[in-house]
Structures are given as structure tokens and as C-alpha cells.
N, C-alpha and C. Protein backbone atom coordinates (compact mmCIF):
# COMPACT_ATOMS: atom_id res chain seq x y z
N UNK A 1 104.87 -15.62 72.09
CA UNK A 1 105.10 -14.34 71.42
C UNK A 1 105.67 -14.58 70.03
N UNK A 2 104.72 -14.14 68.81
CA UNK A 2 105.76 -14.16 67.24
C UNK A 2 106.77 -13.18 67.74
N UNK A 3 107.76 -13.85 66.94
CA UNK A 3 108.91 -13.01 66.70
C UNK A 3 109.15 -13.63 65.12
N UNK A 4 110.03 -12.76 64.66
CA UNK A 4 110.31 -12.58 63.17
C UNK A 4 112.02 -11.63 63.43
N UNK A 5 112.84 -12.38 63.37
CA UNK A 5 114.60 -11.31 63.62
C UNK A 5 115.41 -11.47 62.26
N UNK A 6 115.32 -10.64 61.56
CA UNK A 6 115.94 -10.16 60.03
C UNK A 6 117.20 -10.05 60.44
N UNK A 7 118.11 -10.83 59.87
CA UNK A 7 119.81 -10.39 60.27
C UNK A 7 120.68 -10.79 58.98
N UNK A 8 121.80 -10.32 59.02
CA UNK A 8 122.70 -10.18 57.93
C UNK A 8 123.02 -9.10 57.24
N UNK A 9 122.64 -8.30 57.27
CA UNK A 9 122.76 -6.68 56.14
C UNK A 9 124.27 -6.53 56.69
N UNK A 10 124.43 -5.28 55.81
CA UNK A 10 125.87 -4.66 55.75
C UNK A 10 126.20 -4.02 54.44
N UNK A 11 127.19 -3.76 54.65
CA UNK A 11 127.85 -3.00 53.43
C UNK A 11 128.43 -3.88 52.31
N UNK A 12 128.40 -3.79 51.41
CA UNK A 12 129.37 -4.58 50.37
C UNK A 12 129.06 -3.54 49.05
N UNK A 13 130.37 -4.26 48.43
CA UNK A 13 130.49 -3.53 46.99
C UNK A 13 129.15 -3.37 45.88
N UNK A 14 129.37 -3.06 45.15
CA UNK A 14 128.52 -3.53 44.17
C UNK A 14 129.06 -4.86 43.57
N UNK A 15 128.49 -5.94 43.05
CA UNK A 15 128.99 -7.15 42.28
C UNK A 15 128.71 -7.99 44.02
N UNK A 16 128.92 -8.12 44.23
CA UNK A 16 129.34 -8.62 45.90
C UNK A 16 127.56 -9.12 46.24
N UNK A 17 127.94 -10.23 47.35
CA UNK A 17 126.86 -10.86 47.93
C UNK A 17 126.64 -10.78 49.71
N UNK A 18 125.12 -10.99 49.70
CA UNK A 18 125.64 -10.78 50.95
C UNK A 18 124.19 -11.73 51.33
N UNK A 19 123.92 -12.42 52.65
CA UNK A 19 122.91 -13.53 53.17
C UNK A 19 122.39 -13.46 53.74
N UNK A 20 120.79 -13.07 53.89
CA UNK A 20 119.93 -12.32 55.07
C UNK A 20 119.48 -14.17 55.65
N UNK A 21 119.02 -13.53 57.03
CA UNK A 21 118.40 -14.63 57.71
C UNK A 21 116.93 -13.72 58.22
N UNK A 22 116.15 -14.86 58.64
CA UNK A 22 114.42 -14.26 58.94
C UNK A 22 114.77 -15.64 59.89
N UNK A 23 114.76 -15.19 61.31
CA UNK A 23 114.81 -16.46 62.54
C UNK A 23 113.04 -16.30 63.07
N UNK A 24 112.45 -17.31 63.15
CA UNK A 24 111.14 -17.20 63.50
C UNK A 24 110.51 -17.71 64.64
N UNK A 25 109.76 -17.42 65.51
CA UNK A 25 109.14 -18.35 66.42
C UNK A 25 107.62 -17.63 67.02
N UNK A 26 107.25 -18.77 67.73
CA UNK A 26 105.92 -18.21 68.10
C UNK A 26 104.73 -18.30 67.63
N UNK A 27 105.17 -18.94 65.92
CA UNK A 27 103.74 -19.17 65.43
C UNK A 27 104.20 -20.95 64.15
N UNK A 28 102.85 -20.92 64.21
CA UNK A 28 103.39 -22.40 62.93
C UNK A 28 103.90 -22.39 61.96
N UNK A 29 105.42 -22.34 61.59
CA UNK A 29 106.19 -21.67 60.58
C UNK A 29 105.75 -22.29 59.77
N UNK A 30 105.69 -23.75 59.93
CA UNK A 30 105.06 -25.31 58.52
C UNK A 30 104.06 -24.58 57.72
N UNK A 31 103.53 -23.75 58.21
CA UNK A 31 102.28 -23.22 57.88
C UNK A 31 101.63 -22.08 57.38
N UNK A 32 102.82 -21.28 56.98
CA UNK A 32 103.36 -20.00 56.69
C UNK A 32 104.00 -19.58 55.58
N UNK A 33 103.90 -18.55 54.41
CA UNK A 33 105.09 -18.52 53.52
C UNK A 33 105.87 -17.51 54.37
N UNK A 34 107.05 -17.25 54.05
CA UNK A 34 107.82 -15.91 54.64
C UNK A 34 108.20 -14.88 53.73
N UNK A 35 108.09 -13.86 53.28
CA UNK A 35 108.09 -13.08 52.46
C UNK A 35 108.98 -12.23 53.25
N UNK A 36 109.99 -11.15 51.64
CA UNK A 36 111.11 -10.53 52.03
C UNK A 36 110.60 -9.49 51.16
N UNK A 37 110.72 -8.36 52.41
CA UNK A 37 110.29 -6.58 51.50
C UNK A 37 111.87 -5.82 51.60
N UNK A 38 111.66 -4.69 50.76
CA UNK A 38 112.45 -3.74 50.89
C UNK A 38 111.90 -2.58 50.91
N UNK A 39 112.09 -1.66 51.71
CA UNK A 39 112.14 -0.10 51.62
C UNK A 39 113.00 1.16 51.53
N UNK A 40 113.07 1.62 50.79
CA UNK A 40 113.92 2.77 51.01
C UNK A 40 113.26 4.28 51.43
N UNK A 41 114.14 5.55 52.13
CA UNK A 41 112.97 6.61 52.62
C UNK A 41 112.30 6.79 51.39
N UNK A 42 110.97 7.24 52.03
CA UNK A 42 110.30 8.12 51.01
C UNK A 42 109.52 7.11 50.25
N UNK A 43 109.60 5.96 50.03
CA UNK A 43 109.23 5.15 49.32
C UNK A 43 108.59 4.36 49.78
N UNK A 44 107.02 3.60 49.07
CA UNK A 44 106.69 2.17 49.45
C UNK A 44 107.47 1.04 49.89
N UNK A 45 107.30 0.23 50.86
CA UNK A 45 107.43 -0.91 50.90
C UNK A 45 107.20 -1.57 49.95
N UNK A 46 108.09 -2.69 49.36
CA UNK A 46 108.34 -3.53 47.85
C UNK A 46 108.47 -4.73 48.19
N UNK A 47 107.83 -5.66 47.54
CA UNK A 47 108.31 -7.24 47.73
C UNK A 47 109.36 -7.61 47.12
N UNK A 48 110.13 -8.41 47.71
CA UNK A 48 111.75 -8.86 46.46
C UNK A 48 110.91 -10.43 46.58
N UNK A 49 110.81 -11.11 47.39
CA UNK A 49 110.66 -12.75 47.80
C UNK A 49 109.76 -13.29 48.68
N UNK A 50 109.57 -14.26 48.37
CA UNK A 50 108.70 -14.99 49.23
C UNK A 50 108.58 -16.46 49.09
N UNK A 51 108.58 -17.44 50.08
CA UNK A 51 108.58 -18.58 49.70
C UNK A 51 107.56 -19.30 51.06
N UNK A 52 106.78 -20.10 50.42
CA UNK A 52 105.69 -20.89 50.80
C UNK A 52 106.71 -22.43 51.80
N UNK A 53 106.24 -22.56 52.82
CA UNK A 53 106.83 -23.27 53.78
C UNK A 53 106.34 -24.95 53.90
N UNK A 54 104.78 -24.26 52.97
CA UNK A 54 104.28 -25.67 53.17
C UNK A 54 104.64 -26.44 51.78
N UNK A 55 104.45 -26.15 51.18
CA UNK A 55 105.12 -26.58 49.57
C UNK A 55 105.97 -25.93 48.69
N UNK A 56 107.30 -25.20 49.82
CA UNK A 56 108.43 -24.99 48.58
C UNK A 56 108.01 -24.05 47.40
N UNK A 57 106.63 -22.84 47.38
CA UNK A 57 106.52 -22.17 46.59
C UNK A 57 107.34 -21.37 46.55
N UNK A 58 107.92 -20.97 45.54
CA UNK A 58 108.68 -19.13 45.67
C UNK A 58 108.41 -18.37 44.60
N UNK A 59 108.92 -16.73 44.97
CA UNK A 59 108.09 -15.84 43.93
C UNK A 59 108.97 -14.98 44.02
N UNK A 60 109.47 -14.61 42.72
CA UNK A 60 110.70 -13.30 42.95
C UNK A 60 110.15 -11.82 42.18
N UNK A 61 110.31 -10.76 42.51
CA UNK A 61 110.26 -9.51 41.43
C UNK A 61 111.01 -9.84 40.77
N UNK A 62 110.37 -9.05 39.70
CA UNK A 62 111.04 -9.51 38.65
C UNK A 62 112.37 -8.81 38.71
N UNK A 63 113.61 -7.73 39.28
CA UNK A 63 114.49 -7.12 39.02
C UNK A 63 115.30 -7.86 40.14
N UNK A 64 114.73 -8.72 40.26
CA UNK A 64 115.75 -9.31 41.19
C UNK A 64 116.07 -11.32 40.83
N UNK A 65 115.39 -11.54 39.70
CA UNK A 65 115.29 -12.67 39.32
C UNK A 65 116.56 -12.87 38.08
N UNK A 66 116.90 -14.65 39.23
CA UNK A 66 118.68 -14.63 38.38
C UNK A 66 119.70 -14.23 39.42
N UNK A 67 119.25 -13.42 40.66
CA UNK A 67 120.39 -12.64 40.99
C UNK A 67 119.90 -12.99 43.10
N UNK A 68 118.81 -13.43 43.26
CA UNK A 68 118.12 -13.61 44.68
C UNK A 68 118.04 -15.18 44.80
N UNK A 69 117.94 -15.60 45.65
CA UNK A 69 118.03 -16.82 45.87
C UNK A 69 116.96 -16.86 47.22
N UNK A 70 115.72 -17.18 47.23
CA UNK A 70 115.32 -18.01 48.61
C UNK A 70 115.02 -19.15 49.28
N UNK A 71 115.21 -19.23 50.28
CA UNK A 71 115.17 -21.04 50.61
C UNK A 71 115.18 -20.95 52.16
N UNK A 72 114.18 -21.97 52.83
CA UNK A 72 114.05 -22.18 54.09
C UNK A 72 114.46 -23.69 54.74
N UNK A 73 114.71 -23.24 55.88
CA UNK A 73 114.98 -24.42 56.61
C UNK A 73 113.88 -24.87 57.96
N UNK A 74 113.06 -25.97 57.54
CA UNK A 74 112.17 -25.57 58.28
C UNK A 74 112.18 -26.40 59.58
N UNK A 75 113.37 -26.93 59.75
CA UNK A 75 113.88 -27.41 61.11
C UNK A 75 114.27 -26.31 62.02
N UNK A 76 115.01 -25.60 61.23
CA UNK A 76 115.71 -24.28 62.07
C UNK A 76 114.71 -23.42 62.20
N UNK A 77 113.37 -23.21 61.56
CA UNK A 77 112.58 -21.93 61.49
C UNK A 77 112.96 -20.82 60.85
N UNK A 78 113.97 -20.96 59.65
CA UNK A 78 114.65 -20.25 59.68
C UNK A 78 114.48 -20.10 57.86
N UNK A 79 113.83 -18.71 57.17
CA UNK A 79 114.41 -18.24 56.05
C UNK A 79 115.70 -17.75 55.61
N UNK A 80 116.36 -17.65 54.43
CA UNK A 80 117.48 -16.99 54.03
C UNK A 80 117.35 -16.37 52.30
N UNK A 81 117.59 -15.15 52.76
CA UNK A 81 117.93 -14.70 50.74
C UNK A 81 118.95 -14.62 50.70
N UNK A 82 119.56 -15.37 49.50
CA UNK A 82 121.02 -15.15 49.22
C UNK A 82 120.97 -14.26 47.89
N UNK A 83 121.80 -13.35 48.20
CA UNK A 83 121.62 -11.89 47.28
C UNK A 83 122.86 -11.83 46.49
N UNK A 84 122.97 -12.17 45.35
CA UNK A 84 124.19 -12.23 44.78
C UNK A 84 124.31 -11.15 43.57
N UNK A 85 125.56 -10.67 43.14
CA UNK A 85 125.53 -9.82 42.10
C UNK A 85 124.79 -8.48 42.39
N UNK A 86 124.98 -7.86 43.65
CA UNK A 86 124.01 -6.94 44.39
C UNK A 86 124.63 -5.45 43.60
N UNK A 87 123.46 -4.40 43.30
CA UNK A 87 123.48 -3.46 42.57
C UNK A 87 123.06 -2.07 43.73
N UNK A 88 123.64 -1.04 43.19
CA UNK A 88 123.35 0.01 44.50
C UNK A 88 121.57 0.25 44.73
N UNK A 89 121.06 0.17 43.50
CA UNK A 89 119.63 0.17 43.64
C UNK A 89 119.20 -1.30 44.45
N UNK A 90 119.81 -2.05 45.36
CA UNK A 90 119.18 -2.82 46.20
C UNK A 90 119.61 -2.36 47.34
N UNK A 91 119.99 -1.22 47.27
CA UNK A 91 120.25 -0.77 48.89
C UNK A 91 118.78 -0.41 49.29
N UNK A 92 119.10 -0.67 50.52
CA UNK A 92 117.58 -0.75 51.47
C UNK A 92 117.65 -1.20 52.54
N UNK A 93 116.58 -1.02 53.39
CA UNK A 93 116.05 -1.57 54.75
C UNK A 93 115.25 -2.93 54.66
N UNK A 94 115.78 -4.04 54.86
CA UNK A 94 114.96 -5.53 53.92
C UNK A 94 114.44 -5.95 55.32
N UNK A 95 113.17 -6.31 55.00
CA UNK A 95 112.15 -6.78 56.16
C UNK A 95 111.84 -8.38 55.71
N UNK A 96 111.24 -9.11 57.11
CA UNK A 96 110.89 -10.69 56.36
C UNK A 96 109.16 -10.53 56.90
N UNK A 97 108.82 -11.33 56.88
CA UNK A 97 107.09 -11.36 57.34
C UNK A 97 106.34 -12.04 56.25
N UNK A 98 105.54 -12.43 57.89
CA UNK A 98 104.72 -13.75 57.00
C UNK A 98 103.27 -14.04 57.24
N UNK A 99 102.77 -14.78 56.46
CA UNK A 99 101.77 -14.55 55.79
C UNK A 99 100.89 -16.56 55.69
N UNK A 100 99.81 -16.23 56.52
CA UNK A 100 99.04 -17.67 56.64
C UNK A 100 98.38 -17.69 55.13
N UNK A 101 97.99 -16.81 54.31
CA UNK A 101 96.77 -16.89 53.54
C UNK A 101 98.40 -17.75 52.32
N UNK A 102 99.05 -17.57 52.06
CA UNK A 102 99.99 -17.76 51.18
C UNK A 102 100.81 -19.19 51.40
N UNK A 103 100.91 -19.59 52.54
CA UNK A 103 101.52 -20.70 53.15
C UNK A 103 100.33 -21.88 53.12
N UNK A 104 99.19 -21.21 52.90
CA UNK A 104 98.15 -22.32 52.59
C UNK A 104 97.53 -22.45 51.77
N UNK A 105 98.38 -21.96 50.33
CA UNK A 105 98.10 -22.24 48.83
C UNK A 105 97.80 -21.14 48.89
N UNK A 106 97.64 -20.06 48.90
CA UNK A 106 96.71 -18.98 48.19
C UNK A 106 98.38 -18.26 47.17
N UNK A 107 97.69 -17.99 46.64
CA UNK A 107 98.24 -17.41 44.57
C UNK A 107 99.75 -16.86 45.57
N UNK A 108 100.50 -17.41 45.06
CA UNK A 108 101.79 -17.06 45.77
C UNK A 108 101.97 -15.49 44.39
N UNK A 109 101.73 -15.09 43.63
CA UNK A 109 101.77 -13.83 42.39
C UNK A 109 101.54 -12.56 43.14
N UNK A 110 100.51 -13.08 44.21
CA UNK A 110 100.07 -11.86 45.07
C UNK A 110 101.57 -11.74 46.37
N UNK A 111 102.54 -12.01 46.46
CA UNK A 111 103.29 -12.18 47.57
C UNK A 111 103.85 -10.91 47.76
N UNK A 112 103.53 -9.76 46.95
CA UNK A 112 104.01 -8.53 47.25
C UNK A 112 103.27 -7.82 47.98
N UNK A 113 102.12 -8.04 47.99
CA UNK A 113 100.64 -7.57 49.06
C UNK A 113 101.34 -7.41 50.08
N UNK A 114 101.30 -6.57 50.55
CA UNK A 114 101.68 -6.04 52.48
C UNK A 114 100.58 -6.45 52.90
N UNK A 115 99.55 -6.16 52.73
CA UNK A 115 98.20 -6.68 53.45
C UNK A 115 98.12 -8.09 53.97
N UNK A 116 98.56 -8.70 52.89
CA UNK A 116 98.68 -10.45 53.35
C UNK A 116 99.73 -11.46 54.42
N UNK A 117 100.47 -10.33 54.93
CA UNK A 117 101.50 -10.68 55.83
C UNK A 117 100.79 -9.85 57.48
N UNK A 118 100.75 -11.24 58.29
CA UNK A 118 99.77 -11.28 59.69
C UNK A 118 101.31 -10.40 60.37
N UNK A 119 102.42 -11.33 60.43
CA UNK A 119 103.77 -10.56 60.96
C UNK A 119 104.78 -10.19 59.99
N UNK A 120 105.51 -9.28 61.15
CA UNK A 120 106.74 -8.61 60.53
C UNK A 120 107.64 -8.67 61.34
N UNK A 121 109.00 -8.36 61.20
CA UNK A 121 110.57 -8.53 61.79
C UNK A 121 111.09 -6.83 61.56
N UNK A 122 111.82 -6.75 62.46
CA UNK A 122 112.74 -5.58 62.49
C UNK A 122 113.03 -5.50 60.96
N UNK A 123 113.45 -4.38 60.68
CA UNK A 123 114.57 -4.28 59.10
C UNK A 123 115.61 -4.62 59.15
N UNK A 124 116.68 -4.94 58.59
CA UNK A 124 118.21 -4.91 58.65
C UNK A 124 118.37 -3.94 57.37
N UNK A 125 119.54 -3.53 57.73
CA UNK A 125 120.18 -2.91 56.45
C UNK A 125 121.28 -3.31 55.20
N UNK A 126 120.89 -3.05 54.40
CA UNK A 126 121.67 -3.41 53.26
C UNK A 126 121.94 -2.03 52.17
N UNK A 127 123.05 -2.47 51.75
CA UNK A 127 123.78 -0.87 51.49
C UNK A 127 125.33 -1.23 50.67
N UNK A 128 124.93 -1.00 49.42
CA UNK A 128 125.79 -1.59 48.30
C UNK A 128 126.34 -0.25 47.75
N UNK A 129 127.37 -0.44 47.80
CA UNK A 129 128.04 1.01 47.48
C UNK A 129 128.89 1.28 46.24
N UNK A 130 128.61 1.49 45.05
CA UNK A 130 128.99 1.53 43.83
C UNK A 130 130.39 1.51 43.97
């Protein structure tokens, strides 16, 4: 069974950081990028990140570049964004999911595509409060 479990959200200030995890199993993570969305109501789903498993690619929006950090551990199966300098406009519901066409070279530029992600993980919440 994939599974994909998004954890870490919470509350923090504005300025303040906070460290999502994407725990994975069930499918060939080596082989996979893992990509990190956000949504808020009413709104599209947005890409913030994504990083390629098989060669260490990563890809940030741009309003979050300087200030996001991603990096996997691919012993643990395990993604993390480290979100630093967090602004109330990153409050959101942050999802991880991943994506074979991207983990096996394809144009990591496209990593905001929802289409290109086979799985997805619960949301966690994140919620920065001016």
C-alpha cells in the first residue's frame, strides 16, 4: 500500500520556522521526486518544492526561494521542508506527493504540475500568525 504521511505543521509567529516531514512507503522512493503543495480555501493547489530522489534535483517557487529549504533522506524514505522566516501568506494546508515522470529526469520546472504526481499524503497544517 503507498502511503505518503505529511507531519509537522502548527502554529508559529511570523519570522519563525517550522519542519514538515513527507514519511513514505509502498512504492520506490529511489525512484521518485517528492513534491510539496500548498492550498488554501477557495484556492488552487500551488507547488512550493520538489526534489528529485534520484539525482538531488530541487525546484522552489519562486516566493519561497531563500526562505524553504528541501532535502531527503533516502534511507529513512523520508522528505523534509525546512521553512524558515515564515510569512502569514504561507499559511496553508501543505501536501507532499510524488511523482515517477520527475524522479526519472523529466524537466524538474514542470514540478508544480498536479498532474505529474501518481501519489499524495494527507495535508498538515501550517498557520503563521502575524
Amino acid at each position: 500500500e503507498v502511503q505518503l504521511q505529511a507531519s509537522g505543521g502548527g502554529l508559529v509567529q511570523a519570522g519563525g520556522s517550522l519542519r514538515l516531514s513527507c514519511a513514505a512507503s509502498g512504492f520506490a522512493f529511489n525512484d521518485y521526486a517528492i513534491g510539496w503543495f500548498r492550498q488554501v480555501p477557495g484556492k488552487e493547489r500551488e507547488g512550493v518544492s520538489c526534489i528529485s530522489n534520484s539525482d538531488d534535483r530541487t525546484w522552489y517557487q519562486d516566493y519561497v526561494k531563500g526562505r524553504f529549504t528541501v532535502s531527503s533522506d533516502n534511507a529513512k524514505k523520508t522528505v523534509y521542508l525546512q521553512m524558515n522566516r515564515l510569512k502569514p501568506e504561507d499559511t496553508a494546508v501543505y501536501y507532499c506527493a510524488a511523482s515517477e515522470y520527475l524522479g526519472a529526469g523529466g524537466r524538474i520546472e514542470y514540478s508544480d504540475f498536479v498532474s505529474l504526481y501518481e501519489f499524495w499524503g494527507q495535508g498538515t497544517q501550517v498557520t503563521v500568525s502575524s
